[in-house]
C-alpha atoms as a PDB file:
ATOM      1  CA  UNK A   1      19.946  46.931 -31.732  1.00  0.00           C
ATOM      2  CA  UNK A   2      19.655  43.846 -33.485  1.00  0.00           C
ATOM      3  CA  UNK A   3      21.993  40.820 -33.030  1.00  0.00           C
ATOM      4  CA  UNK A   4      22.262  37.711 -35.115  1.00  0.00           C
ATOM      5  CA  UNK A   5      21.851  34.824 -33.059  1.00  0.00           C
ATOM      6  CA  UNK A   6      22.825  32.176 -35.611  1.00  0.00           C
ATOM      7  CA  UNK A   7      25.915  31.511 -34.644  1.00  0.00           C
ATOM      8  CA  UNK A   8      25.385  31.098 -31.363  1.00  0.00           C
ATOM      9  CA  UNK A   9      22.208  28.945 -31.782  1.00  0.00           C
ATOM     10  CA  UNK A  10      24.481  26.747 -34.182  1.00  0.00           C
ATOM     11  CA  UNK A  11      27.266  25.970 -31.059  1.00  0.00           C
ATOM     12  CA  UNK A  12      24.598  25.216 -28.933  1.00  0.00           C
ATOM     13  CA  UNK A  13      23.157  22.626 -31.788  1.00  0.00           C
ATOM     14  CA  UNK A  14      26.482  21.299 -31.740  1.00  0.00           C
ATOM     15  CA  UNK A  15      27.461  21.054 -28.418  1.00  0.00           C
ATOM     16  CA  UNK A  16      24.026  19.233 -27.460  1.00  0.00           C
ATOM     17  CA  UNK A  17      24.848  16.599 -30.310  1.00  0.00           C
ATOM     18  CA  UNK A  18      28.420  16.119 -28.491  1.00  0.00           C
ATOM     19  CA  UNK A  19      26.776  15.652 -25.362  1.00  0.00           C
ATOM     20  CA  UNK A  20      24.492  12.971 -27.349  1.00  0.00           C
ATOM     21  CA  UNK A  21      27.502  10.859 -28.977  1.00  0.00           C
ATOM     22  CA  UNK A  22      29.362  11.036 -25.761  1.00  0.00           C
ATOM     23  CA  UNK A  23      26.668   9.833 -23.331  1.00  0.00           C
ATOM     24  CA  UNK A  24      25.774   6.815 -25.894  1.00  0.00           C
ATOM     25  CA  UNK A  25      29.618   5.825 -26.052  1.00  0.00           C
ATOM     26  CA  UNK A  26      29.614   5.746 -21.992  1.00  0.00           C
ATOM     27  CA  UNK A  27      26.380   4.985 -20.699  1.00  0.00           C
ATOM     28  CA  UNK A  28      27.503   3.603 -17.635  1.00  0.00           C
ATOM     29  CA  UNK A  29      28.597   7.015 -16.410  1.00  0.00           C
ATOM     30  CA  UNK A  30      25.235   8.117 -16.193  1.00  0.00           C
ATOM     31  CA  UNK A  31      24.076   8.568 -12.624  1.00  0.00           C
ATOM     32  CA  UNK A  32      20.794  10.220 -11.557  1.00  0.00           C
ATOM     33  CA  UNK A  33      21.669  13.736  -9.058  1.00  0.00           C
ATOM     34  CA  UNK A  34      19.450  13.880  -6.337  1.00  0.00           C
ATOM     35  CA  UNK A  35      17.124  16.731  -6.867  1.00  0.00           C
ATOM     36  CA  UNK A  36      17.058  15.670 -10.714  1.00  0.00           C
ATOM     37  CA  UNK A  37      13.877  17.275 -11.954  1.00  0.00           C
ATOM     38  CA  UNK A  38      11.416  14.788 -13.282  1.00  0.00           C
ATOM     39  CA  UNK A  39      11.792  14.463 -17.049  1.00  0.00           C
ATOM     40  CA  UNK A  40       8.257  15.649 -19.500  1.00  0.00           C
ATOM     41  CA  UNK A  41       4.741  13.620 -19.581  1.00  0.00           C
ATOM     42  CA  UNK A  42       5.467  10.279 -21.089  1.00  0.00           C
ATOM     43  CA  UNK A  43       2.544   8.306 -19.207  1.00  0.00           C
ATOM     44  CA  UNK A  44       2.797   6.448 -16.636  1.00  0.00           C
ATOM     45  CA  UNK A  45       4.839   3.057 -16.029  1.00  0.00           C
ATOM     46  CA  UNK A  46       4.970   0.072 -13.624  1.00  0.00           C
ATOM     47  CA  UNK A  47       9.197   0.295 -12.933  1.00  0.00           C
ATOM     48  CA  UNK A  48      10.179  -2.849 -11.061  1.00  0.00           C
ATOM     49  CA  UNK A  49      13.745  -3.617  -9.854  1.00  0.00           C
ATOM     50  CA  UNK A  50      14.666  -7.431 -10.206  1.00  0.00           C
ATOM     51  CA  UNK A  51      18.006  -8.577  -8.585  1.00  0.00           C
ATOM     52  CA  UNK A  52      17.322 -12.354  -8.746  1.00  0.00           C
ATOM     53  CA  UNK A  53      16.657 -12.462  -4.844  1.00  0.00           C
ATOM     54  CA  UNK A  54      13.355 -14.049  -3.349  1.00  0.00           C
ATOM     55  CA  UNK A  55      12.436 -10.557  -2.303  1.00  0.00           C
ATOM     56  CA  UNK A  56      12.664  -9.230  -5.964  1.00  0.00           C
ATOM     57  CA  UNK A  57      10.301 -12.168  -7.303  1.00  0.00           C
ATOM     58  CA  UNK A  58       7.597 -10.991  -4.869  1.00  0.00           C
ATOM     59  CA  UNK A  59       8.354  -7.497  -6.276  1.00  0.00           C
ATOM     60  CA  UNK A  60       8.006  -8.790  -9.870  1.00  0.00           C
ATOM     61  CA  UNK A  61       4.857 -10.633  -9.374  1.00  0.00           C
ATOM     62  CA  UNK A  62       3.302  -7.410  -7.559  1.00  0.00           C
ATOM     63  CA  UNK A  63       4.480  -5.178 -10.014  1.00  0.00           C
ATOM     64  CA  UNK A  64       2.656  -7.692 -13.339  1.00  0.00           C
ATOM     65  CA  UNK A  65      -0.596  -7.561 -10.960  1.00  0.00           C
ATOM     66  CA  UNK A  66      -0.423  -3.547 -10.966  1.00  0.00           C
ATOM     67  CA  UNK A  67       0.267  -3.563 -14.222  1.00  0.00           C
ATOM     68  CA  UNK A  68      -2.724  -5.911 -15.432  1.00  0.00           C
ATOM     69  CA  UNK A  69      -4.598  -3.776 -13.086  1.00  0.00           C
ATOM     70  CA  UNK A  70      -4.031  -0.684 -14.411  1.00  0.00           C
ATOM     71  CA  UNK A  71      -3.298  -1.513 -18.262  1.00  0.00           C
ATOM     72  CA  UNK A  72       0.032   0.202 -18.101  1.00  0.00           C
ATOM     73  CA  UNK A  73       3.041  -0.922 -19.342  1.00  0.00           C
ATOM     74  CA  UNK A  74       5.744  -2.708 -17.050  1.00  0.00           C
ATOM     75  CA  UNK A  75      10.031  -2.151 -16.908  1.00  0.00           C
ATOM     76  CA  UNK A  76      11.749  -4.641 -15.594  1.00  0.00           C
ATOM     77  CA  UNK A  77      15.050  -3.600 -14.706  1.00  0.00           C
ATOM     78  CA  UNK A  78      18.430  -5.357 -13.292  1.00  0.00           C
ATOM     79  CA  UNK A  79      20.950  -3.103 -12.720  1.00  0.00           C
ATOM     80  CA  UNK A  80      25.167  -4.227 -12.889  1.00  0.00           C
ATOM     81  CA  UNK A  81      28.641  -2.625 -12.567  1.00  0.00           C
ATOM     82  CA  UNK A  82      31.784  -4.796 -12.865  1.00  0.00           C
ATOM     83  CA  UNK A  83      32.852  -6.516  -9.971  1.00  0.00           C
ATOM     84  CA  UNK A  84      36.478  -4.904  -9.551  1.00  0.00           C
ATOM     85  CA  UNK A  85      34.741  -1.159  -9.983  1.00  0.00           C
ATOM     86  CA  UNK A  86      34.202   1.417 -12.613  1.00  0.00           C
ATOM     87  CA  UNK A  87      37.631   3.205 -11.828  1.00  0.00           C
ATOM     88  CA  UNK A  88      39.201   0.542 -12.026  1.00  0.00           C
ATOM     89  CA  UNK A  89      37.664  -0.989 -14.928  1.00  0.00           C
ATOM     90  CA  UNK A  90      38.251   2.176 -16.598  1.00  0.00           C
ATOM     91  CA  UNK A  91      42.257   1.676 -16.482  1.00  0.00           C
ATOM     92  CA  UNK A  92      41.848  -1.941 -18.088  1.00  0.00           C
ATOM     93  CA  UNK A  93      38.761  -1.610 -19.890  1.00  0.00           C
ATOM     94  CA  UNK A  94      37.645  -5.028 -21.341  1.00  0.00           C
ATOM     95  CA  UNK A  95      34.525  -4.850 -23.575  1.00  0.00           C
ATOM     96  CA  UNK A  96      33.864  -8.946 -23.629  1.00  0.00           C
ATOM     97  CA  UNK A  97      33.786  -8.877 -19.962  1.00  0.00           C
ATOM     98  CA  UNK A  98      31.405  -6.380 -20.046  1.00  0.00           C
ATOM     99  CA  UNK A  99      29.463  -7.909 -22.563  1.00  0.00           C
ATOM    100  CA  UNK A 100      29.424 -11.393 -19.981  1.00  0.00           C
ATOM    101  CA  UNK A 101      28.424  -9.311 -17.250  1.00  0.00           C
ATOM    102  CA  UNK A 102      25.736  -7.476 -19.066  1.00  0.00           C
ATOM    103  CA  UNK A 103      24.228 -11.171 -20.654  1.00  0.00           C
ATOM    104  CA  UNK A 104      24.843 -12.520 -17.002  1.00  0.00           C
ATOM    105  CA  UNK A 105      22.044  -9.937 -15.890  1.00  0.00           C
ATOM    106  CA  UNK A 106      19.923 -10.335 -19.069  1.00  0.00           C
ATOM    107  CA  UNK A 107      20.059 -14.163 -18.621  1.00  0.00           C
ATOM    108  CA  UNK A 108      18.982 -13.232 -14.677  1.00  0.00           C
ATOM    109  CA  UNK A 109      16.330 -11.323 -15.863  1.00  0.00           C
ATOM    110  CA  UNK A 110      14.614 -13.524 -17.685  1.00  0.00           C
ATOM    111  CA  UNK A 111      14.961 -16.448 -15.190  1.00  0.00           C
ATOM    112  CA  UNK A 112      13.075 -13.908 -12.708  1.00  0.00           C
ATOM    113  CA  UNK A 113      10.102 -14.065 -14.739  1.00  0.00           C
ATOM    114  CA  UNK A 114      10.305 -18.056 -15.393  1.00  0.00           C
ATOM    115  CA  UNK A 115      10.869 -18.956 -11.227  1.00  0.00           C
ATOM    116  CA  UNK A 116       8.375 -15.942 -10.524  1.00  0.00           C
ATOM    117  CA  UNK A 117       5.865 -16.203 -12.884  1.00  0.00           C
ATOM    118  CA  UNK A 118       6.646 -19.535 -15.229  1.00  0.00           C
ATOM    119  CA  UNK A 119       7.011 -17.419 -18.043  1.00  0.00           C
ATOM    120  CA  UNK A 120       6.171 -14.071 -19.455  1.00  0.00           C
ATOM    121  CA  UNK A 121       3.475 -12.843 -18.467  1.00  0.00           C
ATOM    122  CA  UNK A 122       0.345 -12.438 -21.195  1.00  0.00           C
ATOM    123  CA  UNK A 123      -1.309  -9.274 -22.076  1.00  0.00           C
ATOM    124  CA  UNK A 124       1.082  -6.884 -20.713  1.00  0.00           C
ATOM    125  CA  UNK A 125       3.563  -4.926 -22.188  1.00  0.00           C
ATOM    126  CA  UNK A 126       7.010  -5.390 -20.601  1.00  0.00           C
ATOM    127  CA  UNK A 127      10.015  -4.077 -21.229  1.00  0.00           C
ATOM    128  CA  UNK A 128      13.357  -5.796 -20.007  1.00  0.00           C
ATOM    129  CA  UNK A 129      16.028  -3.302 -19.113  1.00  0.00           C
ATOM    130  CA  UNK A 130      20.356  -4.323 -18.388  1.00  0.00           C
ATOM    131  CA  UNK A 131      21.173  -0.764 -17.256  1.00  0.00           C
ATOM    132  CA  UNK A 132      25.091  -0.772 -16.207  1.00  0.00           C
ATOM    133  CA  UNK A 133      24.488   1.664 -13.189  1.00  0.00           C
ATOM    134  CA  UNK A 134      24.156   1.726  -9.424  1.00  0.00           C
ATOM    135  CA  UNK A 135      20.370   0.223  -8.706  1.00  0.00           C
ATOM    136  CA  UNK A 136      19.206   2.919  -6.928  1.00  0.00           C
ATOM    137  CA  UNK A 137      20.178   5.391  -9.779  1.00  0.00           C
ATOM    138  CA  UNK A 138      18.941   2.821 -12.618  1.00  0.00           C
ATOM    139  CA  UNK A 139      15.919   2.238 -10.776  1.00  0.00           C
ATOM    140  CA  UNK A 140      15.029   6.073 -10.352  1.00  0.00           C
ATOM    141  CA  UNK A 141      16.360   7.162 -13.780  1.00  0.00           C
ATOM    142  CA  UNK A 142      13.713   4.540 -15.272  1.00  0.00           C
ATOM    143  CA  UNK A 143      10.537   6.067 -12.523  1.00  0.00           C
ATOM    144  CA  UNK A 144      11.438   9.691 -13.387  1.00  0.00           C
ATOM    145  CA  UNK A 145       7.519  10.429 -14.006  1.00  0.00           C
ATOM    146  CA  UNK A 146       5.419  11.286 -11.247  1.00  0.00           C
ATOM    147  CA  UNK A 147       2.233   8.912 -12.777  1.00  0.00           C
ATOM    148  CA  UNK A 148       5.059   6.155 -12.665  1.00  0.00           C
ATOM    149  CA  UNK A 149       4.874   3.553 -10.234  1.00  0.00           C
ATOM    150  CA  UNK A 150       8.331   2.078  -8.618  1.00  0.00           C
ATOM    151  CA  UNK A 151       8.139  -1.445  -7.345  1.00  0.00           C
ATOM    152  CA  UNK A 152      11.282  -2.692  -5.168  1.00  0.00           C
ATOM    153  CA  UNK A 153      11.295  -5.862  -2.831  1.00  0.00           C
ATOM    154  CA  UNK A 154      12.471  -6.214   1.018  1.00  0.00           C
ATOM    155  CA  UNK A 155      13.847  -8.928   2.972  1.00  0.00           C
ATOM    156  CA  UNK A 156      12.202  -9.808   6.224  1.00  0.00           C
ATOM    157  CA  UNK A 157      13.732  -9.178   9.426  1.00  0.00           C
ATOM    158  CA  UNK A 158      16.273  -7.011   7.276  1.00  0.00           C
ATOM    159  CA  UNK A 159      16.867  -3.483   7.769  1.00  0.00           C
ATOM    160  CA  UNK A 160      16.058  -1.096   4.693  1.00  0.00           C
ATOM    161  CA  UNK A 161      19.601  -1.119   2.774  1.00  0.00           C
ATOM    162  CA  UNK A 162      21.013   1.459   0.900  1.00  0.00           C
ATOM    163  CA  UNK A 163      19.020   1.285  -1.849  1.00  0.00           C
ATOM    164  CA  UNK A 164      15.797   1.369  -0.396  1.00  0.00           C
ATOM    165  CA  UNK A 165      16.580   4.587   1.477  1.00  0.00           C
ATOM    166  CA  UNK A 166      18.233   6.312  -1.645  1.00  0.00           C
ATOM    167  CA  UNK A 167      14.901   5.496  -3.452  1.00  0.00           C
ATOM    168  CA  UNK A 168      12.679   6.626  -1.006  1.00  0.00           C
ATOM    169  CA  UNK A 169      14.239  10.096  -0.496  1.00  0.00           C
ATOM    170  CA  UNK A 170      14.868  10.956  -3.912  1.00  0.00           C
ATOM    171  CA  UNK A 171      12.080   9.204  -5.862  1.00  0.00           C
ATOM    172  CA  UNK A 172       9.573  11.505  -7.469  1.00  0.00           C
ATOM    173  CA  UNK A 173       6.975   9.118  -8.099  1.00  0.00           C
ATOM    174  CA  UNK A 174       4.977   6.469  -5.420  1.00  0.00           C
ATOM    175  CA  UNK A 175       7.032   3.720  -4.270  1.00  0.00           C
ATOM    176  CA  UNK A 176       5.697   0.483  -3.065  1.00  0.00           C
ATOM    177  CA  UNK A 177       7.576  -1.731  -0.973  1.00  0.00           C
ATOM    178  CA  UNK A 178       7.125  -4.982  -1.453  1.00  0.00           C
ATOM    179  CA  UNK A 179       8.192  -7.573   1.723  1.00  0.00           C
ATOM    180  CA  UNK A 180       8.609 -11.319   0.898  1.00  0.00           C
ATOM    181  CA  UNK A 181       6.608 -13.101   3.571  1.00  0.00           C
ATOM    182  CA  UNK A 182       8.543 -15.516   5.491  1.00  0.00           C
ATOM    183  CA  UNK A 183       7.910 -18.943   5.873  1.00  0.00           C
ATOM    184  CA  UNK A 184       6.133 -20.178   8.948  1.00  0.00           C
ATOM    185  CA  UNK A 185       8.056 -22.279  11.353  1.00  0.00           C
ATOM    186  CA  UNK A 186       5.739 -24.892  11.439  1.00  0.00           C
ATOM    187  CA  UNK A 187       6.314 -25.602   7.732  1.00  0.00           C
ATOM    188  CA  UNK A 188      10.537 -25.238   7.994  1.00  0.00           C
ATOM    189  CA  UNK A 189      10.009 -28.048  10.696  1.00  0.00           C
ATOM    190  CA  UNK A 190       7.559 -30.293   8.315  1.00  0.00           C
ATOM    191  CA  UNK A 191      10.310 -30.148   5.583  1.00  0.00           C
ATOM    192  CA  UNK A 192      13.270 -30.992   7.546  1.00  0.00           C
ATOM    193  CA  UNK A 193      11.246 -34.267   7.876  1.00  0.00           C
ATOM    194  CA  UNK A 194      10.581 -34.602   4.466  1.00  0.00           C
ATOM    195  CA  UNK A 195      12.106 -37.655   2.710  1.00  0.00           C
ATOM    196  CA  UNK A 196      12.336 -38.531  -1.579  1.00  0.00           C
ATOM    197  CA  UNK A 197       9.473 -40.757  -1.251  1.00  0.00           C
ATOM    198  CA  UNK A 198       6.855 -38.237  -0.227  1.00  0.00           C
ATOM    199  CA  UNK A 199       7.611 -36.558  -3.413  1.00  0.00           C
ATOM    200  CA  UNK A 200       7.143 -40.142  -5.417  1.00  0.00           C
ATOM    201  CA  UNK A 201       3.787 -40.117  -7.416  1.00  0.00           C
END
């Protein structure tokens, strides 16, 4: 028995463009599940999560050396939500202070690479990514490849947070962890001695 299938192929059509318009109007609503499959071959990328802490500059400069050492192409990404919550920012939605959030971590973004690196760095193809999100679900929504590699920083002397444990359980590519070396005693004790003049030419 035959049975047409057009009309049912055409509400399907429609129903996945929905889906589209909707998720572009609220992209902040998209979270990662855990147990998300990874998504088709793109090729792989150097993912790096940049927060503007000390620890995240060490993660940026390791993540440009992997990607100048492998050629691929490197996402830097800063990840935001508004301060007073997503529920309740959905009752008194305000688009320009979620456009000064959102250039508040572009404008972090960028300074990242000038304190980390002095600049952009040459002969690599980055990417600069605001995602409104959780970091842990930006971050793995970006690395959703296993050839991709996912770059976060780490604290010394701090225990991994809550983003470092969600990425290591439900990433599906390798993670490396980046710590920021602390500074040796014996230097902390040289600068607290440190006057203007020492710095004078």
């Amino acid at each position: 028995m035959h049975t047409d299938r057009s009309g049912f192929s055409d509400r399907v059509e429609r129903e996945l463009q929905r889906r589209t318009e909707d998720t572009a109007a609220r992209p902040w609503r998209l979270r990662r599940r855990p147990g998300r499959p990874p998504v088709p071959d793109r090729g792989g990328r150097v993912v790096v999560g940049v927060s503007g802490s000390p620890a995240s500059r060490a993660a940026l400069r390791s993540a440009v050396d992997e990607a100048c050492r492998s050629g691929r192409p490197l996402v830097a990404v800063v990840a935001w939500e508004p301060p007073e919550g997503e529920g309740l920012y959905r009752r008194w939605p305000d688009r320009e202070w979620a456009r000064h959030w959102h250039d508040t971590g572009r404008a972090g973004l960028t300074a990242a690479f000038d304190e980390a690196l002095g600049g952009m760095p040459a002969g690599v193809d980055v990417t600069l990514r605001v995602e409104r999100s959780r970091a842990g679900a930006a971050l793995l929504d970006l690395a959703a490849h296993p050839g991709d590699l996912l770059v976060i920083g780490l604290r010394p002397g701090r225990r991994r947070g809550a983003v470092h444990r969600y990425v290591r359980r439900y990433a599906v590519c390798p993670v490396l962890t980046v710590p920021l070396r602390p500074v040796p005693r014996a230097d902390l004790r040289a600068l607290r001695h440190v006057k203007a003049a020492d710095f004078a030419a």
